[in-house]
C-alpha atoms as a PDB file:
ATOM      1  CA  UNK A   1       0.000   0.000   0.000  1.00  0.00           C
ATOM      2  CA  UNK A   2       1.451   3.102  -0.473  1.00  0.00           C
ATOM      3  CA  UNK A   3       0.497   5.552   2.114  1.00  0.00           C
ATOM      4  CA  UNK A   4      -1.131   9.320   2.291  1.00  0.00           C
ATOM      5  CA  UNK A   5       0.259  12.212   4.161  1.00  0.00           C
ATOM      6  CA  UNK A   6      -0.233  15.812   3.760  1.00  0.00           C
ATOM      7  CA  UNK A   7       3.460  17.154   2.700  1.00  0.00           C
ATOM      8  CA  UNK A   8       3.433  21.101   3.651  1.00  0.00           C
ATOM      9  CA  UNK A   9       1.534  22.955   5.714  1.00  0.00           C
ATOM     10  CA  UNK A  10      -2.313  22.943   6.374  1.00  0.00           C
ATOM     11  CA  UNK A  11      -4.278  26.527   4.958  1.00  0.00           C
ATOM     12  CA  UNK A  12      -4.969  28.248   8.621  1.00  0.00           C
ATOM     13  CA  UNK A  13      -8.873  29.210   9.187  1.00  0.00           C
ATOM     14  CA  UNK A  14      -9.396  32.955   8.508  1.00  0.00           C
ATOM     15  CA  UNK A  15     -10.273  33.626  12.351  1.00  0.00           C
ATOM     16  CA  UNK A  16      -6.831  32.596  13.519  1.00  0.00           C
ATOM     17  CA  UNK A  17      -4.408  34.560  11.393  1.00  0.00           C
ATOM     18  CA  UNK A  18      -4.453  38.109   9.794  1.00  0.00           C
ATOM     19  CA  UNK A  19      -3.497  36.861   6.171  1.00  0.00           C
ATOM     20  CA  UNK A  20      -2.993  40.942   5.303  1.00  0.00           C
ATOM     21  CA  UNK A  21      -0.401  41.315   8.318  1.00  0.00           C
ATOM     22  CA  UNK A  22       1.249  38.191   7.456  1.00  0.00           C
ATOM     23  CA  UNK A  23       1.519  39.280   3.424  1.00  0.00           C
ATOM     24  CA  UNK A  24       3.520  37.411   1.089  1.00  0.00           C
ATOM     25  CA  UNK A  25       6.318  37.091   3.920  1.00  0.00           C
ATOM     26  CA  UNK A  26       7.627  34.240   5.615  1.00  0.00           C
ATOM     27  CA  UNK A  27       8.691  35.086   8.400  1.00  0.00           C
ATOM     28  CA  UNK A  28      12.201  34.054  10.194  1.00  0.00           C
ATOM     29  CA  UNK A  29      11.833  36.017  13.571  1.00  0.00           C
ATOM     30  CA  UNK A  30       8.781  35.707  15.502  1.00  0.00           C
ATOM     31  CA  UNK A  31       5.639  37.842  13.990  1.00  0.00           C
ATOM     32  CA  UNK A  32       2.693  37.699  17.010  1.00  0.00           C
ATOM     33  CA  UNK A  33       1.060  40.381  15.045  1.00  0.00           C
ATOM     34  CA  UNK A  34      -0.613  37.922  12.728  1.00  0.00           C
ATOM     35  CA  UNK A  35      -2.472  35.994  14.665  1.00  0.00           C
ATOM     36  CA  UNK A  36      -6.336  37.478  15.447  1.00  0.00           C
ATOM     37  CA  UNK A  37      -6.478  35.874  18.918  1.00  0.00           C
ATOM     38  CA  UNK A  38      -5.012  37.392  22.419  1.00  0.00           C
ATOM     39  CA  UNK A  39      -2.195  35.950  23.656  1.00  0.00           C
ATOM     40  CA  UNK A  40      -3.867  34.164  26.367  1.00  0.00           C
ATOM     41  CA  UNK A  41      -6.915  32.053  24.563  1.00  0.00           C
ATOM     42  CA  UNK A  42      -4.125  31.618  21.808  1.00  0.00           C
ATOM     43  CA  UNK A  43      -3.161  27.871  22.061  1.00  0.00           C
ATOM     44  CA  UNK A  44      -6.546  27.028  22.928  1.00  0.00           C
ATOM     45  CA  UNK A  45      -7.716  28.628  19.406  1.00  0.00           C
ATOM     46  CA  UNK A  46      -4.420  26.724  17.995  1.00  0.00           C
ATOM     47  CA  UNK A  47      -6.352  23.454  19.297  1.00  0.00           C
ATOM     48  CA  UNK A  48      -9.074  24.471  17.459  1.00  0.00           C
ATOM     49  CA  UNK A  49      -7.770  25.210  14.117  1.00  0.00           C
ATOM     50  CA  UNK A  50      -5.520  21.706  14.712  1.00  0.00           C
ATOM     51  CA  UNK A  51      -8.719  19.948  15.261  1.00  0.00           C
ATOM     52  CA  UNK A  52     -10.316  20.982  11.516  1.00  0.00           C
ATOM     53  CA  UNK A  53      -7.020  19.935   9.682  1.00  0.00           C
ATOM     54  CA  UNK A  54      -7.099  16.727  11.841  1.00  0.00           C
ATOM     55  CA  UNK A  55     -10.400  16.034  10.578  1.00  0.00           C
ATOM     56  CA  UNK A  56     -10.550  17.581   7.178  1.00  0.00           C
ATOM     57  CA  UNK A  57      -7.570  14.894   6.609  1.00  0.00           C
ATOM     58  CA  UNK A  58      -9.756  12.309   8.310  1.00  0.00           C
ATOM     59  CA  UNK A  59     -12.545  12.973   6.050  1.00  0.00           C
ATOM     60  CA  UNK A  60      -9.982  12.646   2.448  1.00  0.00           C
ATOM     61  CA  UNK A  61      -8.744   9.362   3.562  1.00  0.00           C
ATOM     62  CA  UNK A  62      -5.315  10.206   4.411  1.00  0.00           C
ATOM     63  CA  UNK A  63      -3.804   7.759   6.002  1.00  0.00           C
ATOM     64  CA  UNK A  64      -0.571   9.793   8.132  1.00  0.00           C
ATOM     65  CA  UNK A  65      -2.309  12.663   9.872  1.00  0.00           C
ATOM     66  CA  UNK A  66      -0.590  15.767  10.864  1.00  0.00           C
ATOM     67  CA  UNK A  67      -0.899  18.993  12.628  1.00  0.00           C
ATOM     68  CA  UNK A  68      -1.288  21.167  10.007  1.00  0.00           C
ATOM     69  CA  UNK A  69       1.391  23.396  11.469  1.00  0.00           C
ATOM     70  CA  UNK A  70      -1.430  25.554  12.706  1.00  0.00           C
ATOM     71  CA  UNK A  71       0.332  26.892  15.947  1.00  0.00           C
ATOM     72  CA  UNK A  72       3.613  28.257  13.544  1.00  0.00           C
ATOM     73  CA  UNK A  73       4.169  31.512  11.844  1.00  0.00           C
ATOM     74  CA  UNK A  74       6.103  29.856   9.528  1.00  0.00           C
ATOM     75  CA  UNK A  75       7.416  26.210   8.819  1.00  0.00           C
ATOM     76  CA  UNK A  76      10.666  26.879  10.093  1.00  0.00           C
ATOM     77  CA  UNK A  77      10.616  30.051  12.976  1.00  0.00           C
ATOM     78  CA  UNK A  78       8.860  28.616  15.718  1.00  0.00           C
ATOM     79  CA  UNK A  79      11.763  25.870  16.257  1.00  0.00           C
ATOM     80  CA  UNK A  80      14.513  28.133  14.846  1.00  0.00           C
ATOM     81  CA  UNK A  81      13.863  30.797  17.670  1.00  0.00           C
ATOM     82  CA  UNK A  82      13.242  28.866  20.383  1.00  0.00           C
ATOM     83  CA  UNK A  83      16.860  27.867  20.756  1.00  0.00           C
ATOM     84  CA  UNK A  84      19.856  28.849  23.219  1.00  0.00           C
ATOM     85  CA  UNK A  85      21.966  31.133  21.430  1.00  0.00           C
ATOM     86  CA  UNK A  86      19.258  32.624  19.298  1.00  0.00           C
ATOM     87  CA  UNK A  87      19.141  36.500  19.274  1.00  0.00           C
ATOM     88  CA  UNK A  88      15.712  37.312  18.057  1.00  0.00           C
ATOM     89  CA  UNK A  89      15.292  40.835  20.286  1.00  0.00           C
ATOM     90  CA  UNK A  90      18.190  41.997  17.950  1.00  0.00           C
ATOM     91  CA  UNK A  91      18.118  40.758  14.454  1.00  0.00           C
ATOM     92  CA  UNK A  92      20.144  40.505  11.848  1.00  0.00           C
ATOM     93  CA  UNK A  93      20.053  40.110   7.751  1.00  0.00           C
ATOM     94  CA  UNK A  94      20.842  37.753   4.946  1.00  0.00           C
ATOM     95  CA  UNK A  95      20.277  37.250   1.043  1.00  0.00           C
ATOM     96  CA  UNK A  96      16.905  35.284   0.273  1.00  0.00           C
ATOM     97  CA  UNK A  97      15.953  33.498  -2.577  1.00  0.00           C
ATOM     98  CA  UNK A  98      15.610  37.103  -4.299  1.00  0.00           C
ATOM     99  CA  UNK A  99      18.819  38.404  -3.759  1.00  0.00           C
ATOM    100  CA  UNK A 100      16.883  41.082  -1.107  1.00  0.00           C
ATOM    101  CA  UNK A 101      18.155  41.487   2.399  1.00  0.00           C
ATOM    102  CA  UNK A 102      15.636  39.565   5.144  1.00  0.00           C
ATOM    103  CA  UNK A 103      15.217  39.820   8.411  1.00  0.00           C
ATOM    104  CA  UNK A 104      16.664  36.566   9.963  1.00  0.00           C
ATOM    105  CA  UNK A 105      17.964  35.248  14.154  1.00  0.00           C
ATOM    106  CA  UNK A 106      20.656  36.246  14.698  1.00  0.00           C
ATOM    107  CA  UNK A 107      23.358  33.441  15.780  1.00  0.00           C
ATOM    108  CA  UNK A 108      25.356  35.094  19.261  1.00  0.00           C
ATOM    109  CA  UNK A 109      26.270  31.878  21.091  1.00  0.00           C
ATOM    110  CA  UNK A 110      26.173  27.967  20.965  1.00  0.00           C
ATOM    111  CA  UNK A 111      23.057  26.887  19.489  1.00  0.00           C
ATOM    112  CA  UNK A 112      21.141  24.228  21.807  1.00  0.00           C
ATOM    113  CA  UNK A 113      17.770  22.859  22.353  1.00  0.00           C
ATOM    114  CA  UNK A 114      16.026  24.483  25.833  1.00  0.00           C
ATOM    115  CA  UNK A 115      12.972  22.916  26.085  1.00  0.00           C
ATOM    116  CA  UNK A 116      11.103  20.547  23.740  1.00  0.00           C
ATOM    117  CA  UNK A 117       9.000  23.027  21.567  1.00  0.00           C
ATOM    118  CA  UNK A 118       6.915  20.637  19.647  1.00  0.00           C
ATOM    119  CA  UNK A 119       6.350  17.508  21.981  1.00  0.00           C
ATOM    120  CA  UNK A 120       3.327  19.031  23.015  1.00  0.00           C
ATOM    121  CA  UNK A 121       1.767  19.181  19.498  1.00  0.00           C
ATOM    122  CA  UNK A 122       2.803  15.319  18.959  1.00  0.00           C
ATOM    123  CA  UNK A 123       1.154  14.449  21.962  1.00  0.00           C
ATOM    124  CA  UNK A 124      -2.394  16.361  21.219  1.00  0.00           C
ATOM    125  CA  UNK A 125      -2.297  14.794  17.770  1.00  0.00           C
ATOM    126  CA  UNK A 126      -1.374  11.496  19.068  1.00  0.00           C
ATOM    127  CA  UNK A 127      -4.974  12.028  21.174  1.00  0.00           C
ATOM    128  CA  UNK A 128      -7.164  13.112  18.443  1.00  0.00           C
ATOM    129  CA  UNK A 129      -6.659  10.146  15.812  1.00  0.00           C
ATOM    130  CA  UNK A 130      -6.398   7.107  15.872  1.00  0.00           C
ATOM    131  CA  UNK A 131      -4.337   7.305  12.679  1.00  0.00           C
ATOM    132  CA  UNK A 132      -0.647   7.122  12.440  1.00  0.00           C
ATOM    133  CA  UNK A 133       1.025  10.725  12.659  1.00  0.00           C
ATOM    134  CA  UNK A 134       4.056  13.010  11.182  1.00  0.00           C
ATOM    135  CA  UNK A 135       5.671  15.988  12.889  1.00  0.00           C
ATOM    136  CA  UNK A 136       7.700  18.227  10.863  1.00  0.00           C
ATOM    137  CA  UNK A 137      10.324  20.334  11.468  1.00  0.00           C
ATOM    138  CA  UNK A 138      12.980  22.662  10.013  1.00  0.00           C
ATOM    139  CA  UNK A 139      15.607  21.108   8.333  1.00  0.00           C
ATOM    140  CA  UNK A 140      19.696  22.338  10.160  1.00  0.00           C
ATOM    141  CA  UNK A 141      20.719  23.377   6.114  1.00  0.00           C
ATOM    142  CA  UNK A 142      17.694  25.979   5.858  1.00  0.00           C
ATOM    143  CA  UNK A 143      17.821  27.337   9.145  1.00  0.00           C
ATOM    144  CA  UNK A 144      22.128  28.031   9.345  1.00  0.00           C
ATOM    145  CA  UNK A 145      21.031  29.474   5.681  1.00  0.00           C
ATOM    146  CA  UNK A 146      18.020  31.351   7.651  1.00  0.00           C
ATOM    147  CA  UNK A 147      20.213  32.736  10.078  1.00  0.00           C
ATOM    148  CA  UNK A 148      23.113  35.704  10.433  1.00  0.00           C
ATOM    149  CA  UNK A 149      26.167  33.802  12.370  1.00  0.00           C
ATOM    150  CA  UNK A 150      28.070  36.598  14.548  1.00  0.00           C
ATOM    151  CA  UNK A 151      29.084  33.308  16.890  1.00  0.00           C
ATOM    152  CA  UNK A 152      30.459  30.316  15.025  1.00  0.00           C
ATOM    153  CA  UNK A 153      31.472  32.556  12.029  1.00  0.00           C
ATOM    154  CA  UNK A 154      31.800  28.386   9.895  1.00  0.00           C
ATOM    155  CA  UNK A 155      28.556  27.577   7.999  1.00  0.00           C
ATOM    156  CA  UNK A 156      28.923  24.204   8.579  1.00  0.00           C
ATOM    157  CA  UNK A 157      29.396  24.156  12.292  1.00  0.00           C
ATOM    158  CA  UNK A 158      26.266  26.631  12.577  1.00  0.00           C
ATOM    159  CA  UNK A 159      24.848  23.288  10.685  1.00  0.00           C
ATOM    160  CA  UNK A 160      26.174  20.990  12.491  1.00  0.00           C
ATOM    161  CA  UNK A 161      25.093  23.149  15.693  1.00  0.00           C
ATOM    162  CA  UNK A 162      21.328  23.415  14.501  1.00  0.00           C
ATOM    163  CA  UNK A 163      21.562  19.131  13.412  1.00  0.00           C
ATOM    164  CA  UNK A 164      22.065  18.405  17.165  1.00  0.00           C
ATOM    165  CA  UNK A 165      19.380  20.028  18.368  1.00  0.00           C
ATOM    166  CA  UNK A 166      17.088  18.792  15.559  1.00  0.00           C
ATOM    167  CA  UNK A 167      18.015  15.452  16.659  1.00  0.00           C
ATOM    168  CA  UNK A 168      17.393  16.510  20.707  1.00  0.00           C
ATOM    169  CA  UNK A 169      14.320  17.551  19.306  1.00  0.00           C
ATOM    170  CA  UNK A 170      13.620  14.812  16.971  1.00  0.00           C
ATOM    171  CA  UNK A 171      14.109  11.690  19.996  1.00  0.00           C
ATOM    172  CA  UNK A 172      11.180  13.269  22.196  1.00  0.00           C
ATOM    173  CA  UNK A 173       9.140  13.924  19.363  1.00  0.00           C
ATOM    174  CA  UNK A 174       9.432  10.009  18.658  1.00  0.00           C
ATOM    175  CA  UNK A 175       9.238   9.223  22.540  1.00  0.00           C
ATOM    176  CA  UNK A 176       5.336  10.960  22.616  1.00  0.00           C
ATOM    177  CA  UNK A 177       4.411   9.052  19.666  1.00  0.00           C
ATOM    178  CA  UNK A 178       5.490  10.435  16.367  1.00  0.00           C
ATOM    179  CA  UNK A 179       5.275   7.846  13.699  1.00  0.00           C
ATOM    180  CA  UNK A 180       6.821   9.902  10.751  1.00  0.00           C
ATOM    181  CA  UNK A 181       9.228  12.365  11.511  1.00  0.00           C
ATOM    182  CA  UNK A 182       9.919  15.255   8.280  1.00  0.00           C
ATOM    183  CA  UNK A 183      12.422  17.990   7.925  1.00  0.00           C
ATOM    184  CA  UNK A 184      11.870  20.503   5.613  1.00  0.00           C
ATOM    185  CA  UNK A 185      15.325  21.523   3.910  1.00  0.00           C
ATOM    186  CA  UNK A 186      14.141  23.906   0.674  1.00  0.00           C
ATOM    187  CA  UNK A 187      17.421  26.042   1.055  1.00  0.00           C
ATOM    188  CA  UNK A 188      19.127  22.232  -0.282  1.00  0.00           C
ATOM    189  CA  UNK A 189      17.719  23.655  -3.476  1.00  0.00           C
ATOM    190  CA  UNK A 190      18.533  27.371  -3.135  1.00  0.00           C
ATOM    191  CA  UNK A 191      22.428  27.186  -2.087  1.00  0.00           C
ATOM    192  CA  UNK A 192      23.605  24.138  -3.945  1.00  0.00           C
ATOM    193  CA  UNK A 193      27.063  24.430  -3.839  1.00  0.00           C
ATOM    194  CA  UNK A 194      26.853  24.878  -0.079  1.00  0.00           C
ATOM    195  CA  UNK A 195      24.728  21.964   0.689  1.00  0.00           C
ATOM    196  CA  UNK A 196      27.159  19.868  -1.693  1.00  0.00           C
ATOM    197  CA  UNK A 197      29.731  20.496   0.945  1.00  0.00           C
ATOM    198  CA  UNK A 198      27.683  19.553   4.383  1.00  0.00           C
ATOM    199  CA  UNK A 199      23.702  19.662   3.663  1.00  0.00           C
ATOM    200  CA  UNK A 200      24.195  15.630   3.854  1.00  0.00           C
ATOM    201  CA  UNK A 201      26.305  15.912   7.270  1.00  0.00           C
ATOM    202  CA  UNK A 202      24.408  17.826   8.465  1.00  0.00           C
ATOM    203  CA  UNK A 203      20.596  16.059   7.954  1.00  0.00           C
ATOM    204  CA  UNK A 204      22.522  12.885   8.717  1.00  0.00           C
ATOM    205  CA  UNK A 205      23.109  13.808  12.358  1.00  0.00           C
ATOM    206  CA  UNK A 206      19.871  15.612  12.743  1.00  0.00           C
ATOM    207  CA  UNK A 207      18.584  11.900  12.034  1.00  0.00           C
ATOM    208  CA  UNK A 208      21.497   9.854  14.163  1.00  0.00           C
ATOM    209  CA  UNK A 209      19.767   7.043  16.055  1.00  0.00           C
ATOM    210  CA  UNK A 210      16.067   7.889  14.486  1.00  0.00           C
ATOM    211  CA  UNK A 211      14.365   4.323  14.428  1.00  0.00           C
ATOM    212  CA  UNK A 212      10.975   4.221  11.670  1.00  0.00           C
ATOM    213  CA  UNK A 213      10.193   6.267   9.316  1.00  0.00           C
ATOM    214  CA  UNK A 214      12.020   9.532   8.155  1.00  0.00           C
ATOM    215  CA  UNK A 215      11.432  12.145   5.599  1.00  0.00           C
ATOM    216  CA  UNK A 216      13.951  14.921   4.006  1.00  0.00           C
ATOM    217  CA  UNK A 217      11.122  17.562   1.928  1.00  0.00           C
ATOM    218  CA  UNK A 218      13.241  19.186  -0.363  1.00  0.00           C
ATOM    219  CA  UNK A 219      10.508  21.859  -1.807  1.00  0.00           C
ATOM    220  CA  UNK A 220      11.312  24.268  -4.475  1.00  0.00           C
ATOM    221  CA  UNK A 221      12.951  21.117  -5.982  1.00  0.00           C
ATOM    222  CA  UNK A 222      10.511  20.856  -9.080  1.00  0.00           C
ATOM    223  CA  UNK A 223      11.637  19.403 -12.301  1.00  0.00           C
ATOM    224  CA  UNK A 224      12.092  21.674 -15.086  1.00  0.00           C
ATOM    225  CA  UNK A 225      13.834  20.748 -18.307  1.00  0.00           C
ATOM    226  CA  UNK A 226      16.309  23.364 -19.304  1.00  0.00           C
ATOM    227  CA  UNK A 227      19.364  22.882 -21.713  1.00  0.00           C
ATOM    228  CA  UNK A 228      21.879  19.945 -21.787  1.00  0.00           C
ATOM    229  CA  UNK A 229      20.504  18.999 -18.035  1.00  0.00           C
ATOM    230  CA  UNK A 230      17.160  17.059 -17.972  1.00  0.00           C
ATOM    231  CA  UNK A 231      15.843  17.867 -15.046  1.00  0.00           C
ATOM    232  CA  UNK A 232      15.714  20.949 -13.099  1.00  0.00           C
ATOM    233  CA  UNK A 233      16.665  19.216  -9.563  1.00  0.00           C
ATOM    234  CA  UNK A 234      19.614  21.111  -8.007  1.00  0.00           C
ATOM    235  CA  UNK A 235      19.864  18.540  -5.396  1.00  0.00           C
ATOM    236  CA  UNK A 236      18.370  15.470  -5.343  1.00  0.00           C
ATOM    237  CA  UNK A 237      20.830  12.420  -6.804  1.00  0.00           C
ATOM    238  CA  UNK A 238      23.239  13.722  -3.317  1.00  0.00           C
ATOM    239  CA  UNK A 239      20.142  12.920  -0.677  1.00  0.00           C
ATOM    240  CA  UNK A 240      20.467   9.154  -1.942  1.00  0.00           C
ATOM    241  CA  UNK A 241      23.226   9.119   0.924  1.00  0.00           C
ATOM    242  CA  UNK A 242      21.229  10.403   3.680  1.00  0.00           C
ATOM    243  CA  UNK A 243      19.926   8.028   6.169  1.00  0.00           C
ATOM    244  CA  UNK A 244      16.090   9.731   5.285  1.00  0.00           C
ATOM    245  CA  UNK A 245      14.117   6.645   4.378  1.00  0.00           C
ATOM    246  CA  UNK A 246      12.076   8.921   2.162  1.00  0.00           C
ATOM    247  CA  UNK A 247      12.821  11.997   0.008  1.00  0.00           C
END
């Protein structure tokens, strides 16, 4: 059989978010201004909006349920500034996808995992279906990319520094019942050259020691014939050496 799952994120209801506020942007630092609820019946209105993509999935048939990443600003931000050594208060920039300057965390001392930041949305979903479940979360290539480094001033140690707490992450995430676990890594596509060098490494340890089923989502990755190269992938034939069991 070959299994269902919803792949990115899950459209949030109208009441939750401001889509005007939130514009076009993803955001890398935190952005409470979009969301339409106060602060303190927030997560319970999270709940709520998790509840419809749990059983809007339900309803298609889809057999490996997930959150819907209702309770994020952005696929990536909510775990990217929850960590030690993250400076979100004072920002700094990079170079998107556009070549324009964004407004990105701000790396000012050893990056490690706090607190578990999204065992609590394994465990809800794990109580509201009886189907099995995926968690996502940020891949350690897209958020070193995501980030200015004023600390480690190495691209691949920032990596290597965001792959262990991935995998910190990743091991309680498993522990409350995650049966898929997905990182989203779209930079892979955007900075090539770089992820030649230590994307692999670096989603490798994120993974050490994962039992069951993993997932590397590559995004931005679609196939698109241009001249003397058949496909538009910019890296895809390198993830065959990953320890993902899916790509």
């Amino acid at each position: 059989m070959i299994e269902t799952t919803v792949v990115g994120s899950y459209p949030q209801p109208n009441w939750l978010i401001d889509r005007a506020k939130l514009g076009s942007k993803v955001p890398r630092v935190r952005a409470p201004e979009m969301w339409k609820v106060e602060e303190k019946y927030l997560e319970e209105a999270q709940d709520d909006a998790t509840l419809i993509a749990i059983r809007d999935m339900e309803r298609a048939g889809i057999d490996i349920i997930t959150d819907g990443e209702m309770r994020r600003e952005s696929y990536s931000n909510r775990f990217a500034t929850a960590l030690e050594g993250v400076d979100i208060v004072n920002p700094g920039t990079t170079i998107n996808r556009t070549g324009a300057r964004s407004v990105v965390p701000r790396i000012t001392g050893p990056i490690k995992r706090r607190f578990p930041v999204e065992v609590r949305d394994v465990e809800f979903l794990r109580k509201n279906t009886a189907s099995k479940i995926k968690i996502t979360l940020p891949g350690p290539f897209t958020m070193a990319q995501q980030a200015q480094d004023d600390y480690y001033k190495d691209e691949e140690a920032l990596a290597m520094a965001f792959a262990a707490a991935v995998n910190d992450e990743v091991r309680e995430l498993k522990a409350a019942g995650a049966d898929v676990i997905q990182l989203d890594e779209p930079w892979l596509q955007a900075r090539a050259e770089r992820a030649a060098r230590y994307g692999v490494k670096a989603i490798n340890r994120a993974l050490q020691g994962i039992a069951g089923t993993t997932v590397v989502h590559l995004c931005f990755g679609y196939a698109a014939a241009v001249k003397d190269k058949p496909s538009g992938y910019s890296f895809l034939p390198q993830l065959a050496d990953t320890t993902a069991s899916q790509i």
